[in-house]
Every structure is written in C-alpha cells, then in structure tokens.
PDB file of N, CA and C in Angstrom:
ATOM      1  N   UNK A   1     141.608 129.424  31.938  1.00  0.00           N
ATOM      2  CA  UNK A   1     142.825 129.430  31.144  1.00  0.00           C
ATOM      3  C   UNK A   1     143.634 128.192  31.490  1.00  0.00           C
ATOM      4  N   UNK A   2     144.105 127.536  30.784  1.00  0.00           N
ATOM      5  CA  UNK A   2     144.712 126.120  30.867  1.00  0.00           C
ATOM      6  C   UNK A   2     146.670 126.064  30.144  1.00  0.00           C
ATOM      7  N   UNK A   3     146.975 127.581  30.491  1.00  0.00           N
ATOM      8  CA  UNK A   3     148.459 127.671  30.143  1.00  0.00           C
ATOM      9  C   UNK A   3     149.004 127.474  31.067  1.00  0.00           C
ATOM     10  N   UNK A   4     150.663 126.975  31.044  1.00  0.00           N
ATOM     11  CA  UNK A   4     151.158 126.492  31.992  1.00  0.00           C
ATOM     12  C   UNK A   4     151.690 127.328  32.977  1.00  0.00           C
ATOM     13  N   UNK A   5     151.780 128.337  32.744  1.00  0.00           N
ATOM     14  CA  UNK A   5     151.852 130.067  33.340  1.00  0.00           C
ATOM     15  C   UNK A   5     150.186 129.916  34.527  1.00  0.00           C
ATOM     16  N   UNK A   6     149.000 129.420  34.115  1.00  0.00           N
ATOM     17  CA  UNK A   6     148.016 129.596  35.011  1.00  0.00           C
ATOM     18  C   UNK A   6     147.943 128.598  35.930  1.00  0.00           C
ATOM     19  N   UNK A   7     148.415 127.612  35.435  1.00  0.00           N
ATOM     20  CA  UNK A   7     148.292 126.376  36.266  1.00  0.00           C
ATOM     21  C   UNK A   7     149.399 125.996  37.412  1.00  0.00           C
ATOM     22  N   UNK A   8     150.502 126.678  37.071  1.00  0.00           N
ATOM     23  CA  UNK A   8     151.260 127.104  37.566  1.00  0.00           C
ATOM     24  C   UNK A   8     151.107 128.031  39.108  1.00  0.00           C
ATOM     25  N   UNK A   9     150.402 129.549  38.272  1.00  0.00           N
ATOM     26  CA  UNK A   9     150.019 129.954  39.537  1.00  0.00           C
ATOM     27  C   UNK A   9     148.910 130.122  40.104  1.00  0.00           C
ATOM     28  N   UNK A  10     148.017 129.477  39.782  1.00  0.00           N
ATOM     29  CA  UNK A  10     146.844 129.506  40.861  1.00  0.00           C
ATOM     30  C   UNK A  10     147.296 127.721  41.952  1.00  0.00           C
ATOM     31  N   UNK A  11     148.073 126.806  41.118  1.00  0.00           N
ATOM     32  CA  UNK A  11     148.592 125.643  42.337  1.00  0.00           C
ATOM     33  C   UNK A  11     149.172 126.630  43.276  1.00  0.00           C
ATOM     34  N   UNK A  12     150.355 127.555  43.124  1.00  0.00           N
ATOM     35  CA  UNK A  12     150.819 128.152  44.037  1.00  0.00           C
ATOM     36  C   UNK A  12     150.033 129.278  44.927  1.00  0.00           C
ATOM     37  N   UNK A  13     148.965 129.613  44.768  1.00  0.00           N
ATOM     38  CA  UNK A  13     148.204 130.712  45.448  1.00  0.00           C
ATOM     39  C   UNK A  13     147.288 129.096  46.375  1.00  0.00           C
ATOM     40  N   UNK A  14     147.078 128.415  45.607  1.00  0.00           N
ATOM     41  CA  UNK A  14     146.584 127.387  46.748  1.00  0.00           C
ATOM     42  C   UNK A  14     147.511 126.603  47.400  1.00  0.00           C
ATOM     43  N   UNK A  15     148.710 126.444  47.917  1.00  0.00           N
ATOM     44  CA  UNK A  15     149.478 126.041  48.401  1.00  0.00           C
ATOM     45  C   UNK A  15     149.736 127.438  49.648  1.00  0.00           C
ATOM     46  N   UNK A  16     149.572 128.690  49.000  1.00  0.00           N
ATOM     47  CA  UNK A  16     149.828 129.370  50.200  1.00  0.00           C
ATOM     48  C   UNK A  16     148.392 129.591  50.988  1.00  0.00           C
ATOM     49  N   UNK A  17     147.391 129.499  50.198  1.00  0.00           N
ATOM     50  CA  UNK A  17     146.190 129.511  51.072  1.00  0.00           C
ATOM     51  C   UNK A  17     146.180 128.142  52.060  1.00  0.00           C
ATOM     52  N   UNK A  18     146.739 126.560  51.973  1.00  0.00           N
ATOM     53  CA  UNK A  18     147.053 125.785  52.510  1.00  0.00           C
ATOM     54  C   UNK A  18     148.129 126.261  53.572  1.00  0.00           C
ATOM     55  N   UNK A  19     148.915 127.475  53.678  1.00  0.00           N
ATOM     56  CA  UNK A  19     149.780 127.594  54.568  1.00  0.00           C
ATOM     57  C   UNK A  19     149.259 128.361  55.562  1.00  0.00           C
ATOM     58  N   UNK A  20     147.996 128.755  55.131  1.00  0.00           N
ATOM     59  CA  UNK A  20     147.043 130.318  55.666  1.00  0.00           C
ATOM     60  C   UNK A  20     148.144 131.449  55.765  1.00  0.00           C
ATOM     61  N   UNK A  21     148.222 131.938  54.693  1.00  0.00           N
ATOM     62  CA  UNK A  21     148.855 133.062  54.274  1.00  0.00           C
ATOM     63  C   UNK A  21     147.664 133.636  52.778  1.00  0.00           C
ATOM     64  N   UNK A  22     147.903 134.809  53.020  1.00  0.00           N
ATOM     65  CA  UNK A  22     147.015 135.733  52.171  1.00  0.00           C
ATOM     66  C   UNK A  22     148.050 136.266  50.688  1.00  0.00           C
ATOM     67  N   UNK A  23     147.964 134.815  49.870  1.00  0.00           N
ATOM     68  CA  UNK A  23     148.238 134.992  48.555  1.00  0.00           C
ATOM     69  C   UNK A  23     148.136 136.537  47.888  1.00  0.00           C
ATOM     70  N   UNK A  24     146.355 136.885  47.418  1.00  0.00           N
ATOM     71  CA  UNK A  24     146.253 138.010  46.951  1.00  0.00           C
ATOM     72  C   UNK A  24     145.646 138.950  47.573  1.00  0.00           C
ATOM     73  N   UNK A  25     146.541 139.813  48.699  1.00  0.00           N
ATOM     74  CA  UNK A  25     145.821 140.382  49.615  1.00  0.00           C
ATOM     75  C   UNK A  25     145.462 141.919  48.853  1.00  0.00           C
ATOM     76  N   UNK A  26     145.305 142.379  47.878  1.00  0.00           N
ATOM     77  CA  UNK A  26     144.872 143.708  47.291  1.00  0.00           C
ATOM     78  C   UNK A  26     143.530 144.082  47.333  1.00  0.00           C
ATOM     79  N   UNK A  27     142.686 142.872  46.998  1.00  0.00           N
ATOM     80  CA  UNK A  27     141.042 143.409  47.414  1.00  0.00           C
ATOM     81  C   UNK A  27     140.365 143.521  48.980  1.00  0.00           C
ATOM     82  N   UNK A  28     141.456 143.033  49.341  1.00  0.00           N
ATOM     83  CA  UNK A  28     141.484 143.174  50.986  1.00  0.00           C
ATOM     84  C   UNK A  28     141.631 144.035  51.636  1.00  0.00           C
ATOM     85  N   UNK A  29     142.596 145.259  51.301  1.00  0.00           N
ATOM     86  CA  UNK A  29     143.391 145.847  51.731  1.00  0.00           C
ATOM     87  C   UNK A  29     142.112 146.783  52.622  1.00  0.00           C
ATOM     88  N   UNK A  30     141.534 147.355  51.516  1.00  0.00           N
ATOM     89  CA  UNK A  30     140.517 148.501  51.659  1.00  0.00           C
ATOM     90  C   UNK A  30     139.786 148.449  53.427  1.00  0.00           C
ATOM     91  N   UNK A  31     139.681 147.282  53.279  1.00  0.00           N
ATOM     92  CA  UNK A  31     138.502 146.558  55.039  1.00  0.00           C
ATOM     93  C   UNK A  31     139.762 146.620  56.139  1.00  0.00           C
ATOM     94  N   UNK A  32     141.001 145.789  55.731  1.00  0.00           N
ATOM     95  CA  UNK A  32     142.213 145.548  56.607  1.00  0.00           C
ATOM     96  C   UNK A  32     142.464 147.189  57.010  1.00  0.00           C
ATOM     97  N   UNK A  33     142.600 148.129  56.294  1.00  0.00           N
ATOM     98  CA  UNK A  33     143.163 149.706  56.970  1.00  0.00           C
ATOM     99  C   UNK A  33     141.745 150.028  57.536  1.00  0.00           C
ATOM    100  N   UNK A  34     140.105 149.697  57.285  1.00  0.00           N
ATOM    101  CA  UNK A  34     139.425 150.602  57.557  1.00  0.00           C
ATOM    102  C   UNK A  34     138.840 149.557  59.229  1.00  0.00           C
ATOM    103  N   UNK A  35     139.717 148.204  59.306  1.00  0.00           N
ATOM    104  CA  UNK A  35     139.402 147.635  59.937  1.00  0.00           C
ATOM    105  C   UNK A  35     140.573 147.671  61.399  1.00  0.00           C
ATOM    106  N   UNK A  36     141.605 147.751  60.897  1.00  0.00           N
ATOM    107  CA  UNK A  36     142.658 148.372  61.664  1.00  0.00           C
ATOM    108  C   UNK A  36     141.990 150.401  62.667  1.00  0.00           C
ATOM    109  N   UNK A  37     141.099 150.556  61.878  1.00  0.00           N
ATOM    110  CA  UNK A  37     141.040 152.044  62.422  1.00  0.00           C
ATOM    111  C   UNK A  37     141.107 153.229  61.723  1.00  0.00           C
ATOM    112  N   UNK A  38     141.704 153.114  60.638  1.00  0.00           N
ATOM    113  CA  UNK A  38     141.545 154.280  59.681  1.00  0.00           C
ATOM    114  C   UNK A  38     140.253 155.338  58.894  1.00  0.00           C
ATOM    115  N   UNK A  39     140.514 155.988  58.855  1.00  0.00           N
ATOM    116  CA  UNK A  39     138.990 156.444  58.612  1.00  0.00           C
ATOM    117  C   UNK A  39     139.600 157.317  57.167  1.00  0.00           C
ATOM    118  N   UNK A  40     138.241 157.668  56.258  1.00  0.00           N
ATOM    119  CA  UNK A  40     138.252 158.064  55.042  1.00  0.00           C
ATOM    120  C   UNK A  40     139.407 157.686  54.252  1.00  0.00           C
ATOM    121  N   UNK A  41     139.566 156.115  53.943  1.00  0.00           N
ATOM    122  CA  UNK A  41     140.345 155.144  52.974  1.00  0.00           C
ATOM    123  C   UNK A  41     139.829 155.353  51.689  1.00  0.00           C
ATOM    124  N   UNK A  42     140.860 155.941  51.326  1.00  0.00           N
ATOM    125  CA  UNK A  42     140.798 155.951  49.665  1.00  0.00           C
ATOM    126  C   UNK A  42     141.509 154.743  49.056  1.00  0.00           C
ATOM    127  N   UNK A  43     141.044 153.889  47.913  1.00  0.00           N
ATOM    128  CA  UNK A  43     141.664 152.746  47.547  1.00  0.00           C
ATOM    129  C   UNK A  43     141.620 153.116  45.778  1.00  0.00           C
ATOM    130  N   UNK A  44     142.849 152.687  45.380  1.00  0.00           N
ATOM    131  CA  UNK A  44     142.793 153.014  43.625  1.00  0.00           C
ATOM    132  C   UNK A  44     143.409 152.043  43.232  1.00  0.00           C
ATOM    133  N   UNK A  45     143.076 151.423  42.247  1.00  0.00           N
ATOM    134  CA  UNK A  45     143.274 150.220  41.504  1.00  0.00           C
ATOM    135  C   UNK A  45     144.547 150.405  40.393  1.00  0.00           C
ATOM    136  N   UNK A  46     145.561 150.143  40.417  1.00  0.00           N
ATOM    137  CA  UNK A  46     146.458 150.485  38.960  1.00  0.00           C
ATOM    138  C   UNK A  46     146.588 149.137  38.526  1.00  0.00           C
ATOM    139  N   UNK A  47     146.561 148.961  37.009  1.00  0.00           N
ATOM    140  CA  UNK A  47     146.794 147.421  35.810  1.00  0.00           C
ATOM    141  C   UNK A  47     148.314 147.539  35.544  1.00  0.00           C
ATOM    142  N   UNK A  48     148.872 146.437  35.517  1.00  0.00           N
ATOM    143  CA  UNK A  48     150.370 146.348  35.329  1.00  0.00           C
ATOM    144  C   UNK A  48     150.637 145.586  33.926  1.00  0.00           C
ATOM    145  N   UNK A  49     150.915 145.233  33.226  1.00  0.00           N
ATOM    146  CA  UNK A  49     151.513 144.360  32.111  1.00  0.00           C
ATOM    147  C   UNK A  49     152.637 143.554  32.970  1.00  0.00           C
ATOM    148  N   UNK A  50     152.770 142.356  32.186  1.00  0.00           N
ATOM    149  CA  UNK A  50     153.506 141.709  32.475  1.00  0.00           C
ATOM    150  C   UNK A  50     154.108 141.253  31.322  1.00  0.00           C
ATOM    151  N   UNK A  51     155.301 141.909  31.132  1.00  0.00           N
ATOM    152  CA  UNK A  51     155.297 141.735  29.590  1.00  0.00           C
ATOM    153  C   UNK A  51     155.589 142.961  28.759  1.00  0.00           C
ATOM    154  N   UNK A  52     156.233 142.974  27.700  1.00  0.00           N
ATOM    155  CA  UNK A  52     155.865 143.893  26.678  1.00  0.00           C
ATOM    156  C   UNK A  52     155.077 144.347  25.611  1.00  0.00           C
ATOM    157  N   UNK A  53     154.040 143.909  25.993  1.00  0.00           N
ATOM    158  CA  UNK A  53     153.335 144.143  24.790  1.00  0.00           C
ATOM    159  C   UNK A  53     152.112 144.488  24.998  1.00  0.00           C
ATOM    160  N   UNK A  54     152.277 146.007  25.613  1.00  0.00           N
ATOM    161  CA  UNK A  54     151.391 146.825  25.764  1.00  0.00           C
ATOM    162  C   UNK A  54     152.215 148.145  24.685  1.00  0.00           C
ATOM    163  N   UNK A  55     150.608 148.550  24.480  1.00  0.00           N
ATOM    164  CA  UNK A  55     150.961 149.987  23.077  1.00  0.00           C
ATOM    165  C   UNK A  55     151.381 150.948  23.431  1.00  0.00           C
ATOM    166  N   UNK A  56     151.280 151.241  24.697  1.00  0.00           N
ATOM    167  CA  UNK A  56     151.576 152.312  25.432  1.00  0.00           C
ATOM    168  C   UNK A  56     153.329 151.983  25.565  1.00  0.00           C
ATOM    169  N   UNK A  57     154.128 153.167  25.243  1.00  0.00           N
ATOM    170  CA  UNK A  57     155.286 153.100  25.416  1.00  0.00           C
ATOM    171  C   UNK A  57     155.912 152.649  26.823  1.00  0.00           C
ATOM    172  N   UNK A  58     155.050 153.668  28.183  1.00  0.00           N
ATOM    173  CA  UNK A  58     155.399 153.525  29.463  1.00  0.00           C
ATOM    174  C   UNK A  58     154.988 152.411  29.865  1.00  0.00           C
ATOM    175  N   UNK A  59     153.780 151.983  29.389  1.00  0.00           N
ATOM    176  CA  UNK A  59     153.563 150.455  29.919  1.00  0.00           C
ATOM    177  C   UNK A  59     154.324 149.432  29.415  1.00  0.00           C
ATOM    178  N   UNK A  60     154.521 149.429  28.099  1.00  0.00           N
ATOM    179  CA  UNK A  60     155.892 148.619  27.384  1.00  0.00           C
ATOM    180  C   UNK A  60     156.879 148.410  28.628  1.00  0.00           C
ATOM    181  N   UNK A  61     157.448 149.437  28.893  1.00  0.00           N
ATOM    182  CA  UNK A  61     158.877 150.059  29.454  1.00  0.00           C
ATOM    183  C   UNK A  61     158.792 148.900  30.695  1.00  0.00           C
ATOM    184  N   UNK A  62     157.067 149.126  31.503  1.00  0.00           N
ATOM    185  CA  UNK A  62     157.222 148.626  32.984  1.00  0.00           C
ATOM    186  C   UNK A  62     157.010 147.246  32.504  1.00  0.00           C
ATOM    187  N   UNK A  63     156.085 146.964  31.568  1.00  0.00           N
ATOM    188  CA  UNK A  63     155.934 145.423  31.449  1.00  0.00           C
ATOM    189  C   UNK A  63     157.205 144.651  31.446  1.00  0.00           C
ATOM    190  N   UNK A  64     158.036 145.306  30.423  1.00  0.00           N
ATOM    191  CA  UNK A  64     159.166 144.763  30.372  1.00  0.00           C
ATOM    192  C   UNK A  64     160.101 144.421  31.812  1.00  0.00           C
ATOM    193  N   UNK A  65     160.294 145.606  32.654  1.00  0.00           N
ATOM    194  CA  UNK A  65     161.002 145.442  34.078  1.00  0.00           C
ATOM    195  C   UNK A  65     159.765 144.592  34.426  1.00  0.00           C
ATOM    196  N   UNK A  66     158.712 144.143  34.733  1.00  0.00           N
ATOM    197  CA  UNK A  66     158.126 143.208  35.661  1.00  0.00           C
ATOM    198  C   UNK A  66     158.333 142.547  35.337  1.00  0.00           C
ATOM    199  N   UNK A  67     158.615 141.865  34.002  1.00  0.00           N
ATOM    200  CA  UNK A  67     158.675 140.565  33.309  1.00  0.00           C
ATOM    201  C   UNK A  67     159.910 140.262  33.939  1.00  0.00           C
ATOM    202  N   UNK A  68     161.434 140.810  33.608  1.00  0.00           N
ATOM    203  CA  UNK A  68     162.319 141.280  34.526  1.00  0.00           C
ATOM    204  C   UNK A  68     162.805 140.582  35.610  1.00  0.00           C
ATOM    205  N   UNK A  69     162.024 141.315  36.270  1.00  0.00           N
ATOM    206  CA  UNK A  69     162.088 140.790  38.051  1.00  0.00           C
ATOM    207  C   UNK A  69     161.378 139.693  38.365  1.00  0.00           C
ATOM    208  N   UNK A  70     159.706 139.781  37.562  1.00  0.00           N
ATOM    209  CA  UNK A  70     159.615 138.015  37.994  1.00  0.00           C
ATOM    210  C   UNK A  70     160.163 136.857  37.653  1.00  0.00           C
ATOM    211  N   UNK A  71     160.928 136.806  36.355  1.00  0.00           N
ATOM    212  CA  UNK A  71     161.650 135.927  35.682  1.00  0.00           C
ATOM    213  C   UNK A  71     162.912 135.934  37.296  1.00  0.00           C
ATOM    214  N   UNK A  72     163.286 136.745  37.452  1.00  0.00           N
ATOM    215  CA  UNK A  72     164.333 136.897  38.264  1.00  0.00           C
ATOM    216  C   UNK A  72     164.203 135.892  39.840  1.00  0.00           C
ATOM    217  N   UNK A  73     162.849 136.019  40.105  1.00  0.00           N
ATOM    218  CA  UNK A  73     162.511 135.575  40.979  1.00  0.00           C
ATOM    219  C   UNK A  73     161.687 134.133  40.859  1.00  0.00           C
ATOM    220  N   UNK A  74     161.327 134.173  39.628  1.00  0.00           N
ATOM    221  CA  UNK A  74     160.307 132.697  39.779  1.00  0.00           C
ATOM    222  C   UNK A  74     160.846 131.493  40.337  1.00  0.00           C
ATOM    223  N   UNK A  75     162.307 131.358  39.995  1.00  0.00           N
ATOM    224  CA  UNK A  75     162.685 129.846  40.727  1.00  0.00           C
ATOM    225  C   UNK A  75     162.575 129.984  42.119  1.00  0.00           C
ATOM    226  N   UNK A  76     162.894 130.912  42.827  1.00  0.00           N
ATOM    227  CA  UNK A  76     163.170 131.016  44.100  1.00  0.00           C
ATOM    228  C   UNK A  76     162.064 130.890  44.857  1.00  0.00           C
ATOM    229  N   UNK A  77     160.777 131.670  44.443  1.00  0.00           N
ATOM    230  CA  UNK A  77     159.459 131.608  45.005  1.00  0.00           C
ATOM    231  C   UNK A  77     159.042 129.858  45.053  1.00  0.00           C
ATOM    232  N   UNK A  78     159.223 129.584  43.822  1.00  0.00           N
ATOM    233  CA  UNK A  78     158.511 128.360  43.079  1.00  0.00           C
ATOM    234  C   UNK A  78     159.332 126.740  43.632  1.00  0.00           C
ATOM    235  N   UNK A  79     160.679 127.331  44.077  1.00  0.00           N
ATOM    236  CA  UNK A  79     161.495 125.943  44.849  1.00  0.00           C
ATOM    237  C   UNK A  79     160.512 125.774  46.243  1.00  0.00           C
ATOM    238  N   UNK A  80     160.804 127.000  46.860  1.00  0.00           N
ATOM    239  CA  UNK A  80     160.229 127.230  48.648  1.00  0.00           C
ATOM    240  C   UNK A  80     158.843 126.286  48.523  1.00  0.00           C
ATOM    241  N   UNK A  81     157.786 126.787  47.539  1.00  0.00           N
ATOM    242  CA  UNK A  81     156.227 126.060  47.800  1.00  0.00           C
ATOM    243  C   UNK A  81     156.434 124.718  47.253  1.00  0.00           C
ATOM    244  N   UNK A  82     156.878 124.398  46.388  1.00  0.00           N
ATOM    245  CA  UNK A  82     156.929 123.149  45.677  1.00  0.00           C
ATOM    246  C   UNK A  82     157.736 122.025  45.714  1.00  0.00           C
ATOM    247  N   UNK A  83     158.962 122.569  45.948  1.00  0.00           N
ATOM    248  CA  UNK A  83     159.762 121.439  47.105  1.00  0.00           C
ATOM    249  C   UNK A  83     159.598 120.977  48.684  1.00  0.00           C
ATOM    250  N   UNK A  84     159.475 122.246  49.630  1.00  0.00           N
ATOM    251  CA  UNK A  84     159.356 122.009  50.836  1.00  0.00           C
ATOM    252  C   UNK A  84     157.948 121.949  51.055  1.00  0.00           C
ATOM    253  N   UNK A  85     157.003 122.024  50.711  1.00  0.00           N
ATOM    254  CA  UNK A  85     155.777 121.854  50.853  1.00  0.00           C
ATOM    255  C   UNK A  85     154.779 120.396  50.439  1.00  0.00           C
ATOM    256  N   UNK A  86     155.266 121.179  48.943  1.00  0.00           N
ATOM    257  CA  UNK A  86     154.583 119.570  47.966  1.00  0.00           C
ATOM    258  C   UNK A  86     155.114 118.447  47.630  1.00  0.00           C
ATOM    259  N   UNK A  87     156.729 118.823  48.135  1.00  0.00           N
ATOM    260  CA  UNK A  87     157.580 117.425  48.084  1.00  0.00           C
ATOM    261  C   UNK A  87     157.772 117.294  46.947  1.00  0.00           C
ATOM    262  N   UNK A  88     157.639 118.064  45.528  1.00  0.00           N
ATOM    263  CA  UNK A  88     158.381 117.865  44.723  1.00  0.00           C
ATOM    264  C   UNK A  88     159.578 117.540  44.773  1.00  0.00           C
ATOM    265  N   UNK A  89     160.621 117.265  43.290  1.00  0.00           N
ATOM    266  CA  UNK A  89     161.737 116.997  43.177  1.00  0.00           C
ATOM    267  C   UNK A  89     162.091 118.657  42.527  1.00  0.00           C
ATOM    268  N   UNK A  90     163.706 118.939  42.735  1.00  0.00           N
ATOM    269  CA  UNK A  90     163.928 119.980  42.137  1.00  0.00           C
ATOM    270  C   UNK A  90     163.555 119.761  40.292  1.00  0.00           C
ATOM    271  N   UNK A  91     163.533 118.596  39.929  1.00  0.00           N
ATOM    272  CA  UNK A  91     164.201 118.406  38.318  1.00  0.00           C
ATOM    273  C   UNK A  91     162.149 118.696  38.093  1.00  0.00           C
ATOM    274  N   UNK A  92     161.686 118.187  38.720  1.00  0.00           N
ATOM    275  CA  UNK A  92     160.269 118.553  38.418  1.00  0.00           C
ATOM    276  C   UNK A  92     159.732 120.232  38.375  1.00  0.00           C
ATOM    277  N   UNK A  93     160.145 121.010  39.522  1.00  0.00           N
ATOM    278  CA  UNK A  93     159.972 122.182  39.320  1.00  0.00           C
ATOM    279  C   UNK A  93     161.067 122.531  38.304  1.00  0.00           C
ATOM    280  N   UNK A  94     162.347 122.470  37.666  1.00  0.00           N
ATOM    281  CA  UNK A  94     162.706 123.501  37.092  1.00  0.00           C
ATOM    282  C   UNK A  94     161.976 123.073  35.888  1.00  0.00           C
ATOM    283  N   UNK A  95     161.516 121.675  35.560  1.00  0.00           N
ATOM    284  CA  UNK A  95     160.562 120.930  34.400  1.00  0.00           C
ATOM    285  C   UNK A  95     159.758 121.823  34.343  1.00  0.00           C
ATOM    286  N   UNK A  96     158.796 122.380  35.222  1.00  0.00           N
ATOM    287  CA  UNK A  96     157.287 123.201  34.961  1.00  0.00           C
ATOM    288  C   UNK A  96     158.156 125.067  34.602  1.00  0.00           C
ATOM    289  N   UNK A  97     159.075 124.970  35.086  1.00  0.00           N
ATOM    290  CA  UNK A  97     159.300 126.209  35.097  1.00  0.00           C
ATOM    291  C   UNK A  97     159.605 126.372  33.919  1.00  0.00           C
ATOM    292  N   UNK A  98     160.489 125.461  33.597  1.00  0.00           N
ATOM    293  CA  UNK A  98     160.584 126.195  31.362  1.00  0.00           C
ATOM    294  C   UNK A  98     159.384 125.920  30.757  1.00  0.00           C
ATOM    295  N   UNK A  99     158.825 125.389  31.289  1.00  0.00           N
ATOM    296  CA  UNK A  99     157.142 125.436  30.393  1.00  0.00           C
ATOM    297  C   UNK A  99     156.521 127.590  30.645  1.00  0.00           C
ATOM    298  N   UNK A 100     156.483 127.598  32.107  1.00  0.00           N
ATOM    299  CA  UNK A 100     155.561 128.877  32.626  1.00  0.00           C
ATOM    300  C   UNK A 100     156.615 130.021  31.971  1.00  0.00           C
ATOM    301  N   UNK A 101     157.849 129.379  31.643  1.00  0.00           N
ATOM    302  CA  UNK A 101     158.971 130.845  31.151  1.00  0.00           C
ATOM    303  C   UNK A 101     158.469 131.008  29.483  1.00  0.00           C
ATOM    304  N   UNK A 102     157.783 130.111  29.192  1.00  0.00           N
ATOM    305  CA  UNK A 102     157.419 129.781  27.492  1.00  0.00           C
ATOM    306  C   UNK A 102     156.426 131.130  27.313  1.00  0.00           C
ATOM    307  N   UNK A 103     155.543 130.256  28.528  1.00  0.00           N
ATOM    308  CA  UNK A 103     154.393 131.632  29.059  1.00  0.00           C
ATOM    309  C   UNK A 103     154.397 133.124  28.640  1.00  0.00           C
ATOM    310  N   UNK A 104     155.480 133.376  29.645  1.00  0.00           N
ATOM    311  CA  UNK A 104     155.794 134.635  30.091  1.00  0.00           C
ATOM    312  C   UNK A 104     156.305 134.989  29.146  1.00  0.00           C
ATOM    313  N   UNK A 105     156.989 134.534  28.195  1.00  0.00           N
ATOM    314  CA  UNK A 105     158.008 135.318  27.102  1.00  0.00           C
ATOM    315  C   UNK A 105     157.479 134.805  25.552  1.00  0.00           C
ATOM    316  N   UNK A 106     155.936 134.519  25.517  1.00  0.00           N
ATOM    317  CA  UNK A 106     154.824 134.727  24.273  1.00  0.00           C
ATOM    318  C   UNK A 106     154.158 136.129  24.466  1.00  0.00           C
ATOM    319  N   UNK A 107     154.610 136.812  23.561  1.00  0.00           N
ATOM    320  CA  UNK A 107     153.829 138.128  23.243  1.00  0.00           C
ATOM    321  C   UNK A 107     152.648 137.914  22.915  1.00  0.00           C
ATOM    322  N   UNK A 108     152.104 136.763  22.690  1.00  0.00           N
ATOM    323  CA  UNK A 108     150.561 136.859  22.176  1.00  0.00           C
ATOM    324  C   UNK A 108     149.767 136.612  23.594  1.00  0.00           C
ATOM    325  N   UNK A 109     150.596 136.335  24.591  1.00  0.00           N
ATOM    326  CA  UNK A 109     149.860 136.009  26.000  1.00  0.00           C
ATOM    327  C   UNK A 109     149.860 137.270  26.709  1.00  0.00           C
ATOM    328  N   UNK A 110     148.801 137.764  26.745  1.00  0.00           N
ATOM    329  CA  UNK A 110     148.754 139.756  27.523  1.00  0.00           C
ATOM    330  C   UNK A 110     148.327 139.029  28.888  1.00  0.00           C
ATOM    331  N   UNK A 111     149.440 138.945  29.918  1.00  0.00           N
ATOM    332  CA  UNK A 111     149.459 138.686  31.235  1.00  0.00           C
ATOM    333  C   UNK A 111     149.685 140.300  31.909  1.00  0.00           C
ATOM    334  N   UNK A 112     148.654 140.304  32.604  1.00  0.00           N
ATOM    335  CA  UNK A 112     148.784 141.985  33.772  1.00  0.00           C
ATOM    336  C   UNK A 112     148.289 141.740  35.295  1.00  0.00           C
ATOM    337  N   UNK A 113     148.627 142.254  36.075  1.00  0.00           N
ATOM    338  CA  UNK A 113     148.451 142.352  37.697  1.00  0.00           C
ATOM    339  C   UNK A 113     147.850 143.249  37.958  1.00  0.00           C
ATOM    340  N   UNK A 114     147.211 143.847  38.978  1.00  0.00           N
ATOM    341  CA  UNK A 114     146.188 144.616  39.549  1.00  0.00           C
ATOM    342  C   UNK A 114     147.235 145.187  41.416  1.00  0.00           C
ATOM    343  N   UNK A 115     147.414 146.529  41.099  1.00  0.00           N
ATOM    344  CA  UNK A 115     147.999 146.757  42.335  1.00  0.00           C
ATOM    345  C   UNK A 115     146.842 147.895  42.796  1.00  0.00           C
TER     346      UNK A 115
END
C-alpha cells in the first residue's frame, strides 16, 4: 500500500524497532505470558475499524471513537519519533501529517487494527 497513512506508519514502527522497542507486540503476546510462566494461555484475536465505515452499527460507533483518539494523538506520537529521532523539522512532520489525516478521514480507505 503506498498511502500516506502507510508510509507514514510502517517509517514509524521502524524507527521504534531502531529504538529496540516492540512496535507491534500482539502476536507476541501469546509466547511472552507462556514464556513468563503461565500455563493454559488462551489468546483471541478482536478486528477494530478505524474509521466509520463499517456496516455494523457497533463497529461504526467504535471506528468512529478510534478514529477519535488517534487523530487526538497522532501529532504527539509522530513529533517524539520524527523530530527527536529523525531530526526532522516540526513544519515537515505537521506537512506529512495533513497528508496521513487525508488518510484517515477517506471512507473509501477501510483501515482496522488487530487487538
């Protein structure tokens, strides 16, 4: 995928793998509790929308609050890796950021997360 929403965040999942920090630690999890000591780990997968524009009313509802909160949060995440890290300029990240907000707020783009 070559939208500015992807390019966006897979630079930032490799910037934190450059920090050795565990970007997407969910397929992990399962080994990390059974590796910690836990015994009979049950692991269940739930799909999130990101976004509204899922058919499902309740998924509507949450897409919408995730959309929400990450909008809420994207500058803040996106200053920390890209200024203090990559040495960007601020005027450059908030530049990419109205591109990835274009992203996020096209209904024809079905963006979802995996918890």
């Amino acid at each position: 995928m070559d939208s500015n929403f992807a390019k966006w965040h897979y630079g930032l999942m490799d910037i934190a793998r450059e920090l050795g920090l565990e970007s997407s630690p969910g397929p992990k999890l399962h080994q990390w509790m059974c590796d910690a000591g836990f015994q009979n780990v049950t692991t269940r997968k739930f799909s999130f929308p990101l976004g509204p524009w899922a058919k499902d009313r309740r998924l509507k509802e949450l897409g919408m609050i995730n959309l929400v909160q990450f909008l809420d949060g994207l500058e803040a995440f996106s200053l920390r890796f890209l200024v203090e890290v990559k040495r960007w300029t601020k005027e450059d990240v908030f530049e990419t950021l109205e591109k990835v907000r274009v992203d996020l707020l096209n209904r024809k783009i079905h963006m979802q997360f995996d918890l």
